[in-house]
Protein backbone atom coordinates (compact mmCIF):
# COMPACT_ATOMS: atom_id res chain seq x y z
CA UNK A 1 30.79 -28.95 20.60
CA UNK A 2 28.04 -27.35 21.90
CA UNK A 3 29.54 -23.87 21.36
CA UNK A 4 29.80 -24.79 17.37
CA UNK A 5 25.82 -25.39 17.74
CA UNK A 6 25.00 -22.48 19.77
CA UNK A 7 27.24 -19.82 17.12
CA UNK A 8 25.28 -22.13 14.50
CA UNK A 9 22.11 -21.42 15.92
CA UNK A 10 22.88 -17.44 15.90
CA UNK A 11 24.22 -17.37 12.41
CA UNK A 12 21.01 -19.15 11.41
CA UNK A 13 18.69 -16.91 13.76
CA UNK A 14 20.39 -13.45 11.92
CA UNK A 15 19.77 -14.93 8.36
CA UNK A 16 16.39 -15.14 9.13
CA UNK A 17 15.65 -12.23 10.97
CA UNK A 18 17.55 -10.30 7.80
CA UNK A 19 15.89 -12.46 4.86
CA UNK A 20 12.50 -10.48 4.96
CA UNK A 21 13.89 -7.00 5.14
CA UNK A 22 13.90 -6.40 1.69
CA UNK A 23 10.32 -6.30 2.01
CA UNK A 24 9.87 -5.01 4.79
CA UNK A 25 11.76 -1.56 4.27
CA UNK A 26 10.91 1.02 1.88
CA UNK A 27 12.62 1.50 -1.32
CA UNK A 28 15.71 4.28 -1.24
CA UNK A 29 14.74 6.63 -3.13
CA UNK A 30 10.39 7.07 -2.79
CA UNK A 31 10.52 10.30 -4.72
CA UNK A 32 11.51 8.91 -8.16
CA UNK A 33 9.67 5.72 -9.63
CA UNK A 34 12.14 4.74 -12.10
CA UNK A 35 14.15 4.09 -9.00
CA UNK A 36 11.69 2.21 -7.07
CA UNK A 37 10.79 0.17 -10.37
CA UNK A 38 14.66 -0.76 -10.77
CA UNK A 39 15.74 -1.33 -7.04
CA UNK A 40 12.07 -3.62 -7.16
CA UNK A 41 11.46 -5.02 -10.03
CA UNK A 42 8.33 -7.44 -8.67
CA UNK A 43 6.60 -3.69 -7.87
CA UNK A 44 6.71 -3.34 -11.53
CA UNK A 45 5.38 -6.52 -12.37
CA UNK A 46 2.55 -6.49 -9.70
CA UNK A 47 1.43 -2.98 -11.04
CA UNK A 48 1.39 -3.87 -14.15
CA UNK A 49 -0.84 -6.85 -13.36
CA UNK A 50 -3.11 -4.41 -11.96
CA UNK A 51 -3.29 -2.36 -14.65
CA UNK A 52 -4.18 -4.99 -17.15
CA UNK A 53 -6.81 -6.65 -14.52
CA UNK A 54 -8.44 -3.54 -13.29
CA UNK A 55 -7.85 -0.15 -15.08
CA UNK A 56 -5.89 1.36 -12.81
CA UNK A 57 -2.85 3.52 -13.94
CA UNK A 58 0.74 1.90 -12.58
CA UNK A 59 1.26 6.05 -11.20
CA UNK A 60 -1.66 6.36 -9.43
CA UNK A 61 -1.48 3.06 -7.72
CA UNK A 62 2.05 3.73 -7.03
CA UNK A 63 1.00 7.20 -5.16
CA UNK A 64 -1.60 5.31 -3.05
CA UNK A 65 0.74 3.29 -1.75
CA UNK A 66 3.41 5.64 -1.02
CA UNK A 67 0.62 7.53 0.81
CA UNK A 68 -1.20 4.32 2.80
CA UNK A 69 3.02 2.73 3.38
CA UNK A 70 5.79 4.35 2.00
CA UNK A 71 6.55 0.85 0.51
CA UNK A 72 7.08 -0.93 3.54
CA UNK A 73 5.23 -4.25 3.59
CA UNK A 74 4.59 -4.72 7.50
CA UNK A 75 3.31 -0.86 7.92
CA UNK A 76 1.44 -0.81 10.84
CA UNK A 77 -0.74 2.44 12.40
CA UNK A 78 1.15 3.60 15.36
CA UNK A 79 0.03 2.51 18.47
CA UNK A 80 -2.60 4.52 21.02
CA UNK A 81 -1.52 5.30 24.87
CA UNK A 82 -4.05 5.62 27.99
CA UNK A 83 -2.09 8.42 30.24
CA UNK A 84 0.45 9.30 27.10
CA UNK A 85 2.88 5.89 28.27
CA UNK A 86 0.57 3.03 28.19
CA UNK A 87 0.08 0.97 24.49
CA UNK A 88 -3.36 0.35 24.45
CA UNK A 89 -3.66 -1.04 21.24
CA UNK A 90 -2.84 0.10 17.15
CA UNK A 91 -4.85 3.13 16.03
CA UNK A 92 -6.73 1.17 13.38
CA UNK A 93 -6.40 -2.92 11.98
CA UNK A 94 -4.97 -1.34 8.76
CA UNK A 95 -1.97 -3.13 7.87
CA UNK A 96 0.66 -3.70 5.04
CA UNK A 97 1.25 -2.07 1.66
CA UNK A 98 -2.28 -1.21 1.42
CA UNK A 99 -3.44 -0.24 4.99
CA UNK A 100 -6.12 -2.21 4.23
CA UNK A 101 -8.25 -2.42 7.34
CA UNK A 102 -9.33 -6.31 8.64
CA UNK A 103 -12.59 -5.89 7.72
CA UNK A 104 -12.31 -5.26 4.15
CA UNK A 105 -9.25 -7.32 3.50
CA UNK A 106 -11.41 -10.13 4.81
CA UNK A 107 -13.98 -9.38 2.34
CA UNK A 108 -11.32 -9.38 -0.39
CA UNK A 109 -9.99 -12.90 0.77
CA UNK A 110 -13.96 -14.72 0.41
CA UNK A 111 -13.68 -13.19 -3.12
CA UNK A 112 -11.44 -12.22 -5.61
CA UNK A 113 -8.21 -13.04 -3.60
CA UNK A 114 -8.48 -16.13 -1.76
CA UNK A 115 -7.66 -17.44 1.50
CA UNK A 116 -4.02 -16.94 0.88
CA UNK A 117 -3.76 -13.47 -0.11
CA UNK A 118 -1.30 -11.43 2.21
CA UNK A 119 -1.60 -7.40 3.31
CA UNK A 120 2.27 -7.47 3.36
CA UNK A 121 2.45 -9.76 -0.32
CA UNK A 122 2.60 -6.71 -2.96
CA UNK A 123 1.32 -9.05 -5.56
CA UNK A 124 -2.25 -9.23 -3.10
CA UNK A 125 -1.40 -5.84 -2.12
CA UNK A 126 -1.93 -4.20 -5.10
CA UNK A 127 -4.80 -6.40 -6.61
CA UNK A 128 -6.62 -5.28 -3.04
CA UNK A 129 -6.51 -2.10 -4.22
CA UNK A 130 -7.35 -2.43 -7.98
CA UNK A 131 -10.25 -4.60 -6.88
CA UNK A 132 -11.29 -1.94 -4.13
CA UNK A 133 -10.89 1.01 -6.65
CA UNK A 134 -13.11 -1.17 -9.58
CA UNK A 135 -15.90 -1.96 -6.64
CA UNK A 136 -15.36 2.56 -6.04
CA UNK A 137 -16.01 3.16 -9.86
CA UNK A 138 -19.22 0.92 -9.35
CA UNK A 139 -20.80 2.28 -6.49
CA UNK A 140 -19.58 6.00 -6.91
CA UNK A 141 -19.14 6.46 -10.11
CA UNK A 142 -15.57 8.03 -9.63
CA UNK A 143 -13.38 7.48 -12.78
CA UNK A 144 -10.67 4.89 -12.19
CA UNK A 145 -8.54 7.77 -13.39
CA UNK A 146 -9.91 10.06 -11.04
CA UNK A 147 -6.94 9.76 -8.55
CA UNK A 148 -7.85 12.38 -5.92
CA UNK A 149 -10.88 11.16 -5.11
CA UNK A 150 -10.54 7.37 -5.76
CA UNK A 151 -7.88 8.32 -2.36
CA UNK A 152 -10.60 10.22 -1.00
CA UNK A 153 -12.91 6.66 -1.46
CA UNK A 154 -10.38 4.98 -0.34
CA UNK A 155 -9.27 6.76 2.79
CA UNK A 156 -12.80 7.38 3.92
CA UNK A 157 -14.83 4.11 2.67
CA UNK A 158 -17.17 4.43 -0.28
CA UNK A 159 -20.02 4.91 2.03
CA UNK A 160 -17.89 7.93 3.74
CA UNK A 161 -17.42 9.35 0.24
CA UNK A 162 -20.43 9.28 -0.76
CA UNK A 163 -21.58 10.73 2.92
CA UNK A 164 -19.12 13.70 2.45
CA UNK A 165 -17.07 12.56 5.29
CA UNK A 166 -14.30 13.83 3.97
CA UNK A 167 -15.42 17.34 3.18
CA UNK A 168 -14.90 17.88 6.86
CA UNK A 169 -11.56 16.82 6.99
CA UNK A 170 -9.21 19.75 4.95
CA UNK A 171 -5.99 17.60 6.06
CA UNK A 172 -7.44 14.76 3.69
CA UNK A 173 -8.51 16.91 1.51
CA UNK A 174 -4.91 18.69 1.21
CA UNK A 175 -3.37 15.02 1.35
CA UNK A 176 -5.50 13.67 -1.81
CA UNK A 177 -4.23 16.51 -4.10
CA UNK A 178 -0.59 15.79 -2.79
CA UNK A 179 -1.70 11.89 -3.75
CA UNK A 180 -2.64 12.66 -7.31
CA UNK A 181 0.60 15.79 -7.75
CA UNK A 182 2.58 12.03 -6.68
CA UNK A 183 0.80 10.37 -9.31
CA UNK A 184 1.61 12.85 -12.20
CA UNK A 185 4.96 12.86 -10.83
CA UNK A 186 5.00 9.01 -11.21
CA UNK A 187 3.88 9.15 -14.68
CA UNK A 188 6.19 11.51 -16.11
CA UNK A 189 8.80 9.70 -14.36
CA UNK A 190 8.13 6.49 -15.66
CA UNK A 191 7.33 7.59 -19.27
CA UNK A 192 11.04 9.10 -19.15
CA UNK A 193 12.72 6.15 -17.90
CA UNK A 194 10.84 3.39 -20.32
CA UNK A 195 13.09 5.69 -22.91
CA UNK A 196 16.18 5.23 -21.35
């Protein structure tokens, strides 16, 4: 009897373990959003949200995540080693579809998204970042349309942007123009397969 209650307790242990993947795996094919849209259909739906709450375009959003996650819910930074072999913590608290960092997700939480909200939710995911990007467009003045350097905002902190942190850095600087090429991608993508 106890056998039946052990193989029960396995069979129950793998369901769970393989319930969350679906979240917490990328999409198969990150190179065409008509693909992502149809394989995830809440995506969709939580972009669009954004868009109507916030302003900002379903591509562009679409390329800051693909940039900060790949899609993958539970993205983590990888982790840092003393002596090359010895984990010594994450590179950074960033964390989920977003990468956004503890600090400023915590902010998020006291406001706009509530003590519930979740980095690895893409519902809270995304209205993190439409919320971040609106607060960007207030104390920058970049254009919420302004993809390349709403990333550069976003990678770097307002206060970095504004600071010209990033104007040392021409990997982040190559890396926002190969955010907004995604995000034109995106759009024509998506405009072609609303027609289908």
């Amino acid at each position: 009897m106890s056998s039946i209650f052990r193989a029960m307790a396995c069979v129950m242990l793998l369901a769970s373990c393989s319930s969350g993947s679906g979240y917490n795996s990328a999409p198969r094919n990150l190179d065409d959003a008509c693909s992502i849209v149809s394989e995830r259909p809440e995506y969709l739906r939580a972009f669009n949200a954004v868009e109507r709450k916030y302003g900002v375009p379903v591509p562009a959003l679409m390329a800051m995540i693909y940039q900060e996650s790949k899609f993958i819910g539970n993205n983590r930074t990888p982790h840092r080693y003393a002596l090359g072999v010895i984990p010594v913590g994450r590179q950074s608290s960033a964390f989920g579809y977003s990468q956004a960092l503890d600090g400023t997700w915590e902010e998020y939480v006291r406001g706009p998204g509530g003590r519930g909200a979740r980095r690895d939710d893409i519902f809270d995911a995304t209205d993190f970042m439409g919320w971040y990007m609106t607060k960007t467009v207030e104390e920058t003045g970049v254009p919420i349309y302004d993809t390349r350097n709403q990333y550069l905002a976003y990678h770097d902190g307002r206060t970095g942007f504004l600071r010209g942190t990033w104007r040392s850095k021409s990997w982040l600087i190559r890396i926002s123009g190969e955010v907004e090429a995604r995000a034109v991608m995106y759009d024509q993508q998506l405009r072609s397969c609303r027609k289908r």
